[in-house]
PDB file of N, CA and C in Angstrom:
ATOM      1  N   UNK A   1       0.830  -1.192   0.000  1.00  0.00           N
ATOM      2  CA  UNK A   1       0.000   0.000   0.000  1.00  0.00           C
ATOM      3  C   UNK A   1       0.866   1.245   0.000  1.00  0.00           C
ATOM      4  N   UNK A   2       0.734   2.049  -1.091  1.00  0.00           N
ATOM      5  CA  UNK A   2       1.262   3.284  -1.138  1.00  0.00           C
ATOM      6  C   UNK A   2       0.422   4.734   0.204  1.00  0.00           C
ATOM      7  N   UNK A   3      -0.594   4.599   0.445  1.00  0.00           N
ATOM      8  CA  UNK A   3      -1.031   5.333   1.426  1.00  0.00           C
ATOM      9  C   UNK A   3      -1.097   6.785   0.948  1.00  0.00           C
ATOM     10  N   UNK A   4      -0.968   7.552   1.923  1.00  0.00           N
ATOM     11  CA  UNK A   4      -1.020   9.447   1.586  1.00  0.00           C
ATOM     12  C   UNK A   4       0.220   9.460   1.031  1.00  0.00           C
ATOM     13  N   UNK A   5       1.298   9.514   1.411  1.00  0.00           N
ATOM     14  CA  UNK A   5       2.473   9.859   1.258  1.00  0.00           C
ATOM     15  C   UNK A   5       2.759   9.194  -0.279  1.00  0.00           C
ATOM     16  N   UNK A   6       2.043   8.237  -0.295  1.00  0.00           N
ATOM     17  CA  UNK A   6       3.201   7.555  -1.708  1.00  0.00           C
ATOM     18  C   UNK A   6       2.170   7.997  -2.617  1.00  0.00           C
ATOM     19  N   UNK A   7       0.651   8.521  -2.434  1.00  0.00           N
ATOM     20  CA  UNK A   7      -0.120   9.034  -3.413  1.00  0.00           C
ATOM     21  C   UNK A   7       0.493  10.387  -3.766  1.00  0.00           C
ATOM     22  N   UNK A   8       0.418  11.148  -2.692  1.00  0.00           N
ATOM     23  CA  UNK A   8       1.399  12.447  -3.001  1.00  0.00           C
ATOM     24  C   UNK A   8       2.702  12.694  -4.151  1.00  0.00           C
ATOM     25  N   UNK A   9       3.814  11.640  -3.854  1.00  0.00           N
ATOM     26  CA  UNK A   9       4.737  11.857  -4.539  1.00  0.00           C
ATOM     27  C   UNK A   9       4.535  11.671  -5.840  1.00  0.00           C
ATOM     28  N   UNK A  10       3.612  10.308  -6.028  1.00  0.00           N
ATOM     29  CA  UNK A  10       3.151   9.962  -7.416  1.00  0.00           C
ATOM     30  C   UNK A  10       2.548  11.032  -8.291  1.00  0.00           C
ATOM     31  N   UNK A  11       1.362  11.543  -7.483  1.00  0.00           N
ATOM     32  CA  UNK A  11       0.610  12.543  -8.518  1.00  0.00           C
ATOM     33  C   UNK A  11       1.349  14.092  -8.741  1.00  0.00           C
ATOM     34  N   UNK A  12       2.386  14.316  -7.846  1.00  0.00           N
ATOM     35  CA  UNK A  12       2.670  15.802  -7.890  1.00  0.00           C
ATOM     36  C   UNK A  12       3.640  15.244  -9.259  1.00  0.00           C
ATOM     37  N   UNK A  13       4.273  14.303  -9.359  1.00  0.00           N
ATOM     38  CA  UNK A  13       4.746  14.176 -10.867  1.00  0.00           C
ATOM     39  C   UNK A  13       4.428  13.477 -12.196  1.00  0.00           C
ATOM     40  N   UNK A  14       3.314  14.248 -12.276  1.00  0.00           N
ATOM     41  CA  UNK A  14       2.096  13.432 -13.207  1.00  0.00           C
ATOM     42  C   UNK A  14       2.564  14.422 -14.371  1.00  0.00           C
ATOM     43  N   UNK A  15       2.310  15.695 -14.252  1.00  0.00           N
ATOM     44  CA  UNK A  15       2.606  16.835 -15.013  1.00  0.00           C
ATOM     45  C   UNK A  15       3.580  16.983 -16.084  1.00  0.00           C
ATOM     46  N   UNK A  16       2.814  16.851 -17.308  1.00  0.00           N
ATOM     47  CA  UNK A  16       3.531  16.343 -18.955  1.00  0.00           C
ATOM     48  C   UNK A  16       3.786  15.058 -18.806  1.00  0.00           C
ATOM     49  N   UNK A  17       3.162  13.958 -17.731  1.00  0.00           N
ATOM     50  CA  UNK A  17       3.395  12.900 -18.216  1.00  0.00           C
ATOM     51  C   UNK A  17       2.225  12.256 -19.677  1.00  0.00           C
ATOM     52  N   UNK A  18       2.332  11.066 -19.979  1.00  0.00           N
ATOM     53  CA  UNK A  18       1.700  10.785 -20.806  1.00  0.00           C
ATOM     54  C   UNK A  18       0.281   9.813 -20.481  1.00  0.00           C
ATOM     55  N   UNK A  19       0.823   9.886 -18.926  1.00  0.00           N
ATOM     56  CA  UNK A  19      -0.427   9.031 -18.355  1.00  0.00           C
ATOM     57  C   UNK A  19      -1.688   8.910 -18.622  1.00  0.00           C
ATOM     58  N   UNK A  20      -2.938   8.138 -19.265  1.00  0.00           N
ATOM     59  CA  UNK A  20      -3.927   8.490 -19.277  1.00  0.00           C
ATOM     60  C   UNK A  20      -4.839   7.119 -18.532  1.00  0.00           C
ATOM     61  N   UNK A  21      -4.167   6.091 -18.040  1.00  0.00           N
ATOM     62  CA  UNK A  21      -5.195   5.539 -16.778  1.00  0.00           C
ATOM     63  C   UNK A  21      -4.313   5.276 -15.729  1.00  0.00           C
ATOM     64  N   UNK A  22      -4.807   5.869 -14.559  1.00  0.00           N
ATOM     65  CA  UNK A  22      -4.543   5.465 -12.948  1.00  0.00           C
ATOM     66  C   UNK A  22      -5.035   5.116 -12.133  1.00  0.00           C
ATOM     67  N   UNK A  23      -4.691   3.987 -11.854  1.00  0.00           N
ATOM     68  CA  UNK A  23      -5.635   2.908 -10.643  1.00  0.00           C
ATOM     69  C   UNK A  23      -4.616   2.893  -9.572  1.00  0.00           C
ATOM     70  N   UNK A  24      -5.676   3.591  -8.547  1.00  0.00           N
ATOM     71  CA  UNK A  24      -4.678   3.384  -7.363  1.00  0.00           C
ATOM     72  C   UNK A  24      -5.629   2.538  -5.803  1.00  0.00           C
ATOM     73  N   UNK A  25      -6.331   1.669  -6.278  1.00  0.00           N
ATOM     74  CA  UNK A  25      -7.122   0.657  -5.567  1.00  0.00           C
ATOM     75  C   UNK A  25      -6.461   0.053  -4.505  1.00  0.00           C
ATOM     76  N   UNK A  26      -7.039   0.076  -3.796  1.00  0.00           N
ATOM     77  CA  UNK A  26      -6.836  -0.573  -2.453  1.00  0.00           C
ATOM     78  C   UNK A  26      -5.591  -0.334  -1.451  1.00  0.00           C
ATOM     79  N   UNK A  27      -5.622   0.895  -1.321  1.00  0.00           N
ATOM     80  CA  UNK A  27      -3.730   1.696  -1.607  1.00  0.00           C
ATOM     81  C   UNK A  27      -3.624   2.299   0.076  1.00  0.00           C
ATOM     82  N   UNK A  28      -5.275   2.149   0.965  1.00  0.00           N
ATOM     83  CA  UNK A  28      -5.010   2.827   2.007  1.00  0.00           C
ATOM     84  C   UNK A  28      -4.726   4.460   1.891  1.00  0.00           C
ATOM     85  N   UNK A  29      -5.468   4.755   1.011  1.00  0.00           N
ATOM     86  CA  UNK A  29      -5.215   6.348   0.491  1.00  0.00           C
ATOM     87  C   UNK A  29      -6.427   7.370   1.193  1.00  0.00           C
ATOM     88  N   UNK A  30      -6.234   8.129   1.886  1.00  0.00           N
ATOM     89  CA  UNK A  30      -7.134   8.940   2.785  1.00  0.00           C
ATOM     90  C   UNK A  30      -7.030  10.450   2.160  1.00  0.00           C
ATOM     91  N   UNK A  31      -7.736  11.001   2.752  1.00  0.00           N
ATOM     92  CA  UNK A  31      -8.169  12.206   2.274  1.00  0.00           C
ATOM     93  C   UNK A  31      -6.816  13.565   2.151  1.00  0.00           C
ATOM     94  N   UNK A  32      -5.729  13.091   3.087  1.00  0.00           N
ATOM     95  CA  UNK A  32      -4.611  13.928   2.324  1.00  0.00           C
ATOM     96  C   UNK A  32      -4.532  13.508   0.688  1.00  0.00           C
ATOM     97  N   UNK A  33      -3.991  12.306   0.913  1.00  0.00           N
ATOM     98  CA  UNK A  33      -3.914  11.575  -0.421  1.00  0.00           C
ATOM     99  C   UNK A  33      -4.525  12.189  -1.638  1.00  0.00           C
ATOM    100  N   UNK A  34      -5.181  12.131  -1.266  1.00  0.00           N
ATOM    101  CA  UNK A  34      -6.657  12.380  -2.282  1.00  0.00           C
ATOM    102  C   UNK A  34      -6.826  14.219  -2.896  1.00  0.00           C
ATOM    103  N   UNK A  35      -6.750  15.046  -1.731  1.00  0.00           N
ATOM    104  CA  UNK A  35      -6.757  16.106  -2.140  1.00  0.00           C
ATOM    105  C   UNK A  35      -5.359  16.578  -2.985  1.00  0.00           C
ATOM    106  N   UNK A  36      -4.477  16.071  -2.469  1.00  0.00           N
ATOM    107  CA  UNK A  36      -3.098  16.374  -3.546  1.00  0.00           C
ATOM    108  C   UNK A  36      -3.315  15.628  -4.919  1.00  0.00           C
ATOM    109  N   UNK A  37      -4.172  14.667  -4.906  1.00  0.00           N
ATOM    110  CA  UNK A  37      -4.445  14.405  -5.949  1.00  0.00           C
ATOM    111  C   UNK A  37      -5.328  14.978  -6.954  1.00  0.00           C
ATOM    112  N   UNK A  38      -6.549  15.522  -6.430  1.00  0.00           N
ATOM    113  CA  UNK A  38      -7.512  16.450  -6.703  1.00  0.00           C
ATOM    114  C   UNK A  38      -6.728  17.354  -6.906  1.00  0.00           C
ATOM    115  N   UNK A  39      -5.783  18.340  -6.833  1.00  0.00           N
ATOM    116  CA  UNK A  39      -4.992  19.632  -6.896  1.00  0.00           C
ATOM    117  C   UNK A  39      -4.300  19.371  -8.098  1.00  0.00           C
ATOM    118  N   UNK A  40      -3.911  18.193  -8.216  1.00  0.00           N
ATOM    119  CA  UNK A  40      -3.283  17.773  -9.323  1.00  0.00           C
ATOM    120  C   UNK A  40      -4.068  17.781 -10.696  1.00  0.00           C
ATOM    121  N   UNK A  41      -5.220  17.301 -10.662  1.00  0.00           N
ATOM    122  CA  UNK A  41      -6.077  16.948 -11.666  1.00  0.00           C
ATOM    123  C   UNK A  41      -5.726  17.447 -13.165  1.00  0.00           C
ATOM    124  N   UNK A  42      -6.146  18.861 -13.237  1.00  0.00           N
ATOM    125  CA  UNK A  42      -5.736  20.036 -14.002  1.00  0.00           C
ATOM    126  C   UNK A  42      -4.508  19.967 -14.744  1.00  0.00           C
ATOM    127  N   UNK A  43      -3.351  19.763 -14.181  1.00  0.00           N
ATOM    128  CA  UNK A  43      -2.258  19.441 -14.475  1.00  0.00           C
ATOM    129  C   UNK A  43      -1.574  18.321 -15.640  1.00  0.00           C
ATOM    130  N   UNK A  44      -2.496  17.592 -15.257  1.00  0.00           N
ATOM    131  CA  UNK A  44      -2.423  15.620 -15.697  1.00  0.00           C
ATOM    132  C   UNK A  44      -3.244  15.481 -17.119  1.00  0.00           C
ATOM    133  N   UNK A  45      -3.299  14.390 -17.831  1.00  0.00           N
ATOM    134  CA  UNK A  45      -3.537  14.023 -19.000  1.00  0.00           C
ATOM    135  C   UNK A  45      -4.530  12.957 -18.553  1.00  0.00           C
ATOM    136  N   UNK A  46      -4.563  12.708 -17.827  1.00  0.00           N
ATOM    137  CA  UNK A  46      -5.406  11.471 -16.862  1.00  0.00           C
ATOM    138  C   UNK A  46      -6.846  11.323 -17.402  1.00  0.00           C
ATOM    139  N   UNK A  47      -7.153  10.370 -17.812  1.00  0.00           N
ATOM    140  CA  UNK A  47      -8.604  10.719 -18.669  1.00  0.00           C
ATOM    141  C   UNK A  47      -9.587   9.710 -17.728  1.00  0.00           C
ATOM    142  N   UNK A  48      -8.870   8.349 -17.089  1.00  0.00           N
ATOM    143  CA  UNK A  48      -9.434   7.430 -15.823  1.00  0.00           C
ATOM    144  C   UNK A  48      -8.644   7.452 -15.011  1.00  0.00           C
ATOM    145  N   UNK A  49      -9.368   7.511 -13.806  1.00  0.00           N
ATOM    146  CA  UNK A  49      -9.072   7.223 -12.521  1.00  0.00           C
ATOM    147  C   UNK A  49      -9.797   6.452 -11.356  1.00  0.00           C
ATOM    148  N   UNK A  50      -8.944   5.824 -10.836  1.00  0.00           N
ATOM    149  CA  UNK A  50      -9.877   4.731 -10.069  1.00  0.00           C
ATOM    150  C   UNK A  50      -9.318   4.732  -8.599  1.00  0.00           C
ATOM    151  N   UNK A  51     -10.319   5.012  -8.087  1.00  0.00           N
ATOM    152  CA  UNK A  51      -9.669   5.279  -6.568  1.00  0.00           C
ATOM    153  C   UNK A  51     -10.620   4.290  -5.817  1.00  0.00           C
ATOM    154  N   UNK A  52     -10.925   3.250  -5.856  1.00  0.00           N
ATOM    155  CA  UNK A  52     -12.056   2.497  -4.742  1.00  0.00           C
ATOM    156  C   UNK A  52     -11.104   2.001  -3.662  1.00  0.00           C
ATOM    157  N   UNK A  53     -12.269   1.719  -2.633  1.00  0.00           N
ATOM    158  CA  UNK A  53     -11.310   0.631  -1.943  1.00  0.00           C
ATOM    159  C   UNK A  53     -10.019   0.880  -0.995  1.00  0.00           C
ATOM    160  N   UNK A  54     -10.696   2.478  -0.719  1.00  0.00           N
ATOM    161  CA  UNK A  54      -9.588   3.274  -0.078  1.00  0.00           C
ATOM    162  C   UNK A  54     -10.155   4.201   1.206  1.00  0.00           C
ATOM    163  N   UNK A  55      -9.556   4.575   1.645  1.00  0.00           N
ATOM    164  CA  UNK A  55     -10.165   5.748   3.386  1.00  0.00           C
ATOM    165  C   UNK A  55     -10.582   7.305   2.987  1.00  0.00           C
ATOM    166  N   UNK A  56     -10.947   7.259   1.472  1.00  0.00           N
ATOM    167  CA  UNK A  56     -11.435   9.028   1.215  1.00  0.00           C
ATOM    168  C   UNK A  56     -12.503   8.894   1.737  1.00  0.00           C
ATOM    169  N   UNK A  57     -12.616  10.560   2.307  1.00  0.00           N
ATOM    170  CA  UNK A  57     -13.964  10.800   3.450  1.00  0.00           C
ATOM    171  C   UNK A  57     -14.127  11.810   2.008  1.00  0.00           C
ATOM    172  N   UNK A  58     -15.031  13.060   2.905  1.00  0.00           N
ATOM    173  CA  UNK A  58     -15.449  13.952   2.331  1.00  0.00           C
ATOM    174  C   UNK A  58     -14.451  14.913   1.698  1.00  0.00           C
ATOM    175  N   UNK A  59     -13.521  15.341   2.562  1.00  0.00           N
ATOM    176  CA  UNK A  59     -12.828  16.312   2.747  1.00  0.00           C
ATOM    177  C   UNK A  59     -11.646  16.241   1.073  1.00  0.00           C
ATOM    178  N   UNK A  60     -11.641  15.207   0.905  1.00  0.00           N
ATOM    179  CA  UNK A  60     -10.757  14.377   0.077  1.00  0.00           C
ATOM    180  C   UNK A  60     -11.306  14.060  -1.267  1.00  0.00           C
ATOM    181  N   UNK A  61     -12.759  13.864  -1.278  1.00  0.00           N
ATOM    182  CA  UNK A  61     -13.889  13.650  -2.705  1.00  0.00           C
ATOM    183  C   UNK A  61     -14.286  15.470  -2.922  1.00  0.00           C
ATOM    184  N   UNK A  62     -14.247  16.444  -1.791  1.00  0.00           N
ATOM    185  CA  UNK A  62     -14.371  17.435  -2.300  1.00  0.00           C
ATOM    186  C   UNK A  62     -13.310  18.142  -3.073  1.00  0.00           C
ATOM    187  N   UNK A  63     -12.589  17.841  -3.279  1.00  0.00           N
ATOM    188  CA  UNK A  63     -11.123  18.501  -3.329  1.00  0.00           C
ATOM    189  C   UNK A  63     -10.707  17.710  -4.812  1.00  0.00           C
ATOM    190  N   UNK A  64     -11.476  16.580  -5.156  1.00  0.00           N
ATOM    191  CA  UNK A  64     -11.505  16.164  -6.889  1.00  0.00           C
ATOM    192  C   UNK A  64     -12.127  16.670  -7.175  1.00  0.00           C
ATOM    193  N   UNK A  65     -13.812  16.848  -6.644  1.00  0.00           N
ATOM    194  CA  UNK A  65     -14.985  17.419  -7.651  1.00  0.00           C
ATOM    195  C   UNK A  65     -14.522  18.920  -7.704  1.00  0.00           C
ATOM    196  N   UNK A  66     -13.833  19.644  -6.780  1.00  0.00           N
ATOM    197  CA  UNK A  66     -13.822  21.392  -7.450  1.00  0.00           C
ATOM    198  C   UNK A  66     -12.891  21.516  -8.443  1.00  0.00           C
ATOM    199  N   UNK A  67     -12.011  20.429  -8.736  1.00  0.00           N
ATOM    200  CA  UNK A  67     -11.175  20.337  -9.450  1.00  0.00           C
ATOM    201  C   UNK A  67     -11.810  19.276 -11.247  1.00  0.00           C
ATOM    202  N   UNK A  68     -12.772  18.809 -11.087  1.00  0.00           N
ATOM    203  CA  UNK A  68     -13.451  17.880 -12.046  1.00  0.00           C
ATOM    204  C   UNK A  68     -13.297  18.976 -13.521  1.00  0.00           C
ATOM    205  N   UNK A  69     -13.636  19.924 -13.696  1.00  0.00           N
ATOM    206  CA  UNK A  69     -14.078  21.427 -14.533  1.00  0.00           C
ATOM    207  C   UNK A  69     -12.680  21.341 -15.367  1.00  0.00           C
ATOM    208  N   UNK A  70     -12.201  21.279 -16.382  1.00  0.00           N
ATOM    209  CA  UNK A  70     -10.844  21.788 -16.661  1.00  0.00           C
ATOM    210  C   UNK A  70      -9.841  20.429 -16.806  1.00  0.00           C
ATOM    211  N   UNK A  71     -10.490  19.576 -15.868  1.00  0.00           N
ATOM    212  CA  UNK A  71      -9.645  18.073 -16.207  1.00  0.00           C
ATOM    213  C   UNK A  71     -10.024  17.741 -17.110  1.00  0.00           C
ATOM    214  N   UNK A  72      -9.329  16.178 -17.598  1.00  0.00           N
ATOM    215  CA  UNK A  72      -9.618  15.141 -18.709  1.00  0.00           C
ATOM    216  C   UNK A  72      -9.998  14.450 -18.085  1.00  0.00           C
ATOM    217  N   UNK A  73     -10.621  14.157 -17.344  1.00  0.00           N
ATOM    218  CA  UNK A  73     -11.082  12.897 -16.255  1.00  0.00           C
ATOM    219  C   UNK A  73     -12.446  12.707 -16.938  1.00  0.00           C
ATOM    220  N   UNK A  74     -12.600  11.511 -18.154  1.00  0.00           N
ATOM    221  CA  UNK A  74     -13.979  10.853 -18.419  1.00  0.00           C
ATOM    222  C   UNK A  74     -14.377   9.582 -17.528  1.00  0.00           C
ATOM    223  N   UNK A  75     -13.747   9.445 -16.636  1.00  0.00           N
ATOM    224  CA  UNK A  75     -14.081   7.775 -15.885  1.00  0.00           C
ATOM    225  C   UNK A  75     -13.657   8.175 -14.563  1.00  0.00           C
ATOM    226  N   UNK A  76     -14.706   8.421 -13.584  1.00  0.00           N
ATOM    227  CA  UNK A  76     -13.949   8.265 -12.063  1.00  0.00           C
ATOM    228  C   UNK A  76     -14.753   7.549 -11.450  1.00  0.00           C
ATOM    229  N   UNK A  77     -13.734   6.531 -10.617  1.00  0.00           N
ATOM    230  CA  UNK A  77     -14.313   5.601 -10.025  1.00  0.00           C
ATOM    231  C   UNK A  77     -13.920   5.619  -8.501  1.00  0.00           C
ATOM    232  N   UNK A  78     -14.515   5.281  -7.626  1.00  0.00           N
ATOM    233  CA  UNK A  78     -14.088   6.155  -6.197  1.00  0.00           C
ATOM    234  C   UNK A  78     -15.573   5.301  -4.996  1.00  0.00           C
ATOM    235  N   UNK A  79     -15.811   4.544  -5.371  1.00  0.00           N
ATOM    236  CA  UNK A  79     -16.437   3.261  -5.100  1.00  0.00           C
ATOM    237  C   UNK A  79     -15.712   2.596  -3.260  1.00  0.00           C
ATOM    238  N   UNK A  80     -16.426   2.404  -2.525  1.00  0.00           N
ATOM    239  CA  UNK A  80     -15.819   1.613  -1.631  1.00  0.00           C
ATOM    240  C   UNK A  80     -15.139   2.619  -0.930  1.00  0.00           C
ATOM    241  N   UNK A  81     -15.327   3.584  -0.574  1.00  0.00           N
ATOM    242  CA  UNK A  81     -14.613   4.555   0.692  1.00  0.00           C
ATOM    243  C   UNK A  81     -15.726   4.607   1.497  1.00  0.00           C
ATOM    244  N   UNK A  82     -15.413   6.554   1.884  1.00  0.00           N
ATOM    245  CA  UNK A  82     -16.099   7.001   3.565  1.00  0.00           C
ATOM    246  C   UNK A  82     -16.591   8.224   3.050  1.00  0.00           C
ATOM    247  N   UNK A  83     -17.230   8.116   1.685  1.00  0.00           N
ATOM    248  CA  UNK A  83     -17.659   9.467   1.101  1.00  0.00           C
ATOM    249  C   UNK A  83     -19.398   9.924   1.550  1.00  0.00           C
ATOM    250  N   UNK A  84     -19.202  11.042   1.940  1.00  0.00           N
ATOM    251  CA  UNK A  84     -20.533  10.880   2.648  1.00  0.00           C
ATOM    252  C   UNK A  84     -21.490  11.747   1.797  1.00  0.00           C
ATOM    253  N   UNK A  85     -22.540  12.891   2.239  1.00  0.00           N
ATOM    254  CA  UNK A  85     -22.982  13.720   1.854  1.00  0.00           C
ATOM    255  C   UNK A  85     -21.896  15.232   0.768  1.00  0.00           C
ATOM    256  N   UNK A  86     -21.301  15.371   1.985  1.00  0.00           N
ATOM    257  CA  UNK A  86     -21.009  16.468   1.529  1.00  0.00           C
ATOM    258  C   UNK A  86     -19.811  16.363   0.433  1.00  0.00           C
ATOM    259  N   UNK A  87     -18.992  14.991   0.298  1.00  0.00           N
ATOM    260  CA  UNK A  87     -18.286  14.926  -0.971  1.00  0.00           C
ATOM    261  C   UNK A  87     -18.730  14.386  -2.302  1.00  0.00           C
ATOM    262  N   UNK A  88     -20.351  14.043  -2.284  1.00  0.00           N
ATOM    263  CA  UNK A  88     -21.289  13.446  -3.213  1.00  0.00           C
ATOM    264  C   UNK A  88     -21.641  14.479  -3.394  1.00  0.00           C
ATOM    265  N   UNK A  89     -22.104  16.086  -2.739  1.00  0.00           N
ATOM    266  CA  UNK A  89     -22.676  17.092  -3.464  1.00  0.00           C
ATOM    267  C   UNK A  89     -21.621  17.867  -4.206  1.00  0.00           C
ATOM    268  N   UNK A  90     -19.979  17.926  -3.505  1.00  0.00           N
ATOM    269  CA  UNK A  90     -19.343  18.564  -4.276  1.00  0.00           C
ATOM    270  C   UNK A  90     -19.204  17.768  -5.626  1.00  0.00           C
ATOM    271  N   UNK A  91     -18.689  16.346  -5.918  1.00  0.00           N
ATOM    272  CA  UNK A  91     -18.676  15.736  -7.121  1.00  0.00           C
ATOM    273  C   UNK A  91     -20.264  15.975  -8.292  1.00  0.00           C
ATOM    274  N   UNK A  92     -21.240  15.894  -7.550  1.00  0.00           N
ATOM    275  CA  UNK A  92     -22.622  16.347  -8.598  1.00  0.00           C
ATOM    276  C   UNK A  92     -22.488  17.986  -9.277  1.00  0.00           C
ATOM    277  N   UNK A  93     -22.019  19.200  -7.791  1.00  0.00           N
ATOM    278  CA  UNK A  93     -22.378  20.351  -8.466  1.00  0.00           C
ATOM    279  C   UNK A  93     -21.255  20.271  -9.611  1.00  0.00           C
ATOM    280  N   UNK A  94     -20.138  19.724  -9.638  1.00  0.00           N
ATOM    281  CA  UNK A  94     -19.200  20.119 -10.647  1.00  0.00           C
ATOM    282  C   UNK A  94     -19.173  18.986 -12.056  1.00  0.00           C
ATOM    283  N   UNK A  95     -20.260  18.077 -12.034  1.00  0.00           N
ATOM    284  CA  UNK A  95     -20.330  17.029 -13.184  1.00  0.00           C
ATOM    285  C   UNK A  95     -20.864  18.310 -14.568  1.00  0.00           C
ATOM    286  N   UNK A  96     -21.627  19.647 -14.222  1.00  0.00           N
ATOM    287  CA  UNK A  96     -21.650  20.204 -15.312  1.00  0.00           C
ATOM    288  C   UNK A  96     -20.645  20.962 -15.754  1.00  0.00           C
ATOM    289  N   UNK A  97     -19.788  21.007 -17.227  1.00  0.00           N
ATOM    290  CA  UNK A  97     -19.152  21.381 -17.485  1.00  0.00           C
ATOM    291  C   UNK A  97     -17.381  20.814 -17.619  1.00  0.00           C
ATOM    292  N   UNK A  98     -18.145  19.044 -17.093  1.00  0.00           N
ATOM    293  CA  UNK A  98     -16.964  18.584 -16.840  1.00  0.00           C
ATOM    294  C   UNK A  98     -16.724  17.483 -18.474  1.00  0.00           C
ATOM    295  N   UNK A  99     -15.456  16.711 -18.053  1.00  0.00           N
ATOM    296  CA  UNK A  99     -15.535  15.742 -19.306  1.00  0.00           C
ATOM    297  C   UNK A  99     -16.193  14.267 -18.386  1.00  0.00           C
ATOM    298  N   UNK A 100     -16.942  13.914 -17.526  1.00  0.00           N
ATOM    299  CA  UNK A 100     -17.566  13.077 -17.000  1.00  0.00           C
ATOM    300  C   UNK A 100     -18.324  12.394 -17.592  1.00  0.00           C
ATOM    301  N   UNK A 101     -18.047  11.359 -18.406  1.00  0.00           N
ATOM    302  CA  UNK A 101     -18.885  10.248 -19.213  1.00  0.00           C
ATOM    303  C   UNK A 101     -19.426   8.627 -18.412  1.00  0.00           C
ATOM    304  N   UNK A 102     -18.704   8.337 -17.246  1.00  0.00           N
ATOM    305  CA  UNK A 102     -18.812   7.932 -16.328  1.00  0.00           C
ATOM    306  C   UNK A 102     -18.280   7.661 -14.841  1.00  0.00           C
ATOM    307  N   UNK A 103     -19.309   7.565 -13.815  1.00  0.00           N
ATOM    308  CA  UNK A 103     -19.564   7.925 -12.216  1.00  0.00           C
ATOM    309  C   UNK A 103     -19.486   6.658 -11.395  1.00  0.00           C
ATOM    310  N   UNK A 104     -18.877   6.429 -10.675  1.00  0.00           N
ATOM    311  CA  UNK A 104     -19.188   5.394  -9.514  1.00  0.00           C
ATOM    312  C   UNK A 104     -18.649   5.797  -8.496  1.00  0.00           C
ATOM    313  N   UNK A 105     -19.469   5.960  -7.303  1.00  0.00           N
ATOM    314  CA  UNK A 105     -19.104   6.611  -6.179  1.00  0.00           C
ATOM    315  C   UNK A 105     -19.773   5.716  -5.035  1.00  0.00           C
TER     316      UNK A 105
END
């Protein structure tokens, strides 16, 4: 399990990579994790991403969806966490305007 720390290092050097799917399943990845990843989004070529199966709460699903707008992200998958209300409304208000062709949360 890569965790926060090893999600961090990974995604802050995503930037001009050629990456376009990242599965980081079952990785023990929590809501630091997650928001450096979300910060990242923008940056990345990333068109899927699959995050299930991991410790994102809210704090951590909000911090992809304000970032959803401006990405290449057509596939997010994020299935099997601690996502509650308030990181299900940030991911809905920002599905308009996004490249979101498919949702699993």
């Amino acid at each position: 399990q890569i965790e926060d720390e090893g999600a961090k290092a990974l995604v802050q050097n995503l930037k001009g990579s050629s990456i376009k799917d990242l599965s980081l399943c079952r990785n023990g990845i929590g809501d630091e994790g997650a928001m450096t990843i979300g910060k990242n989004l923008r940056e990345s070529s990333i068109q899927t991403l699959v995050m299930s199966y991991n410790k994102i709460g809210d704090e951590g699903t909000k911090e992809i969806g304000y970032n959803l707008k401006g990405s290449s992200i057509q596939i997010l998958n994020m299935s099997s966490n601690k996502i509650g209300d308030e990181g299900t409304k940030a991911i809905g208000y920002n599905l308009k305007g996004s490249s979101i062709k498919e949702l699993n949360i």
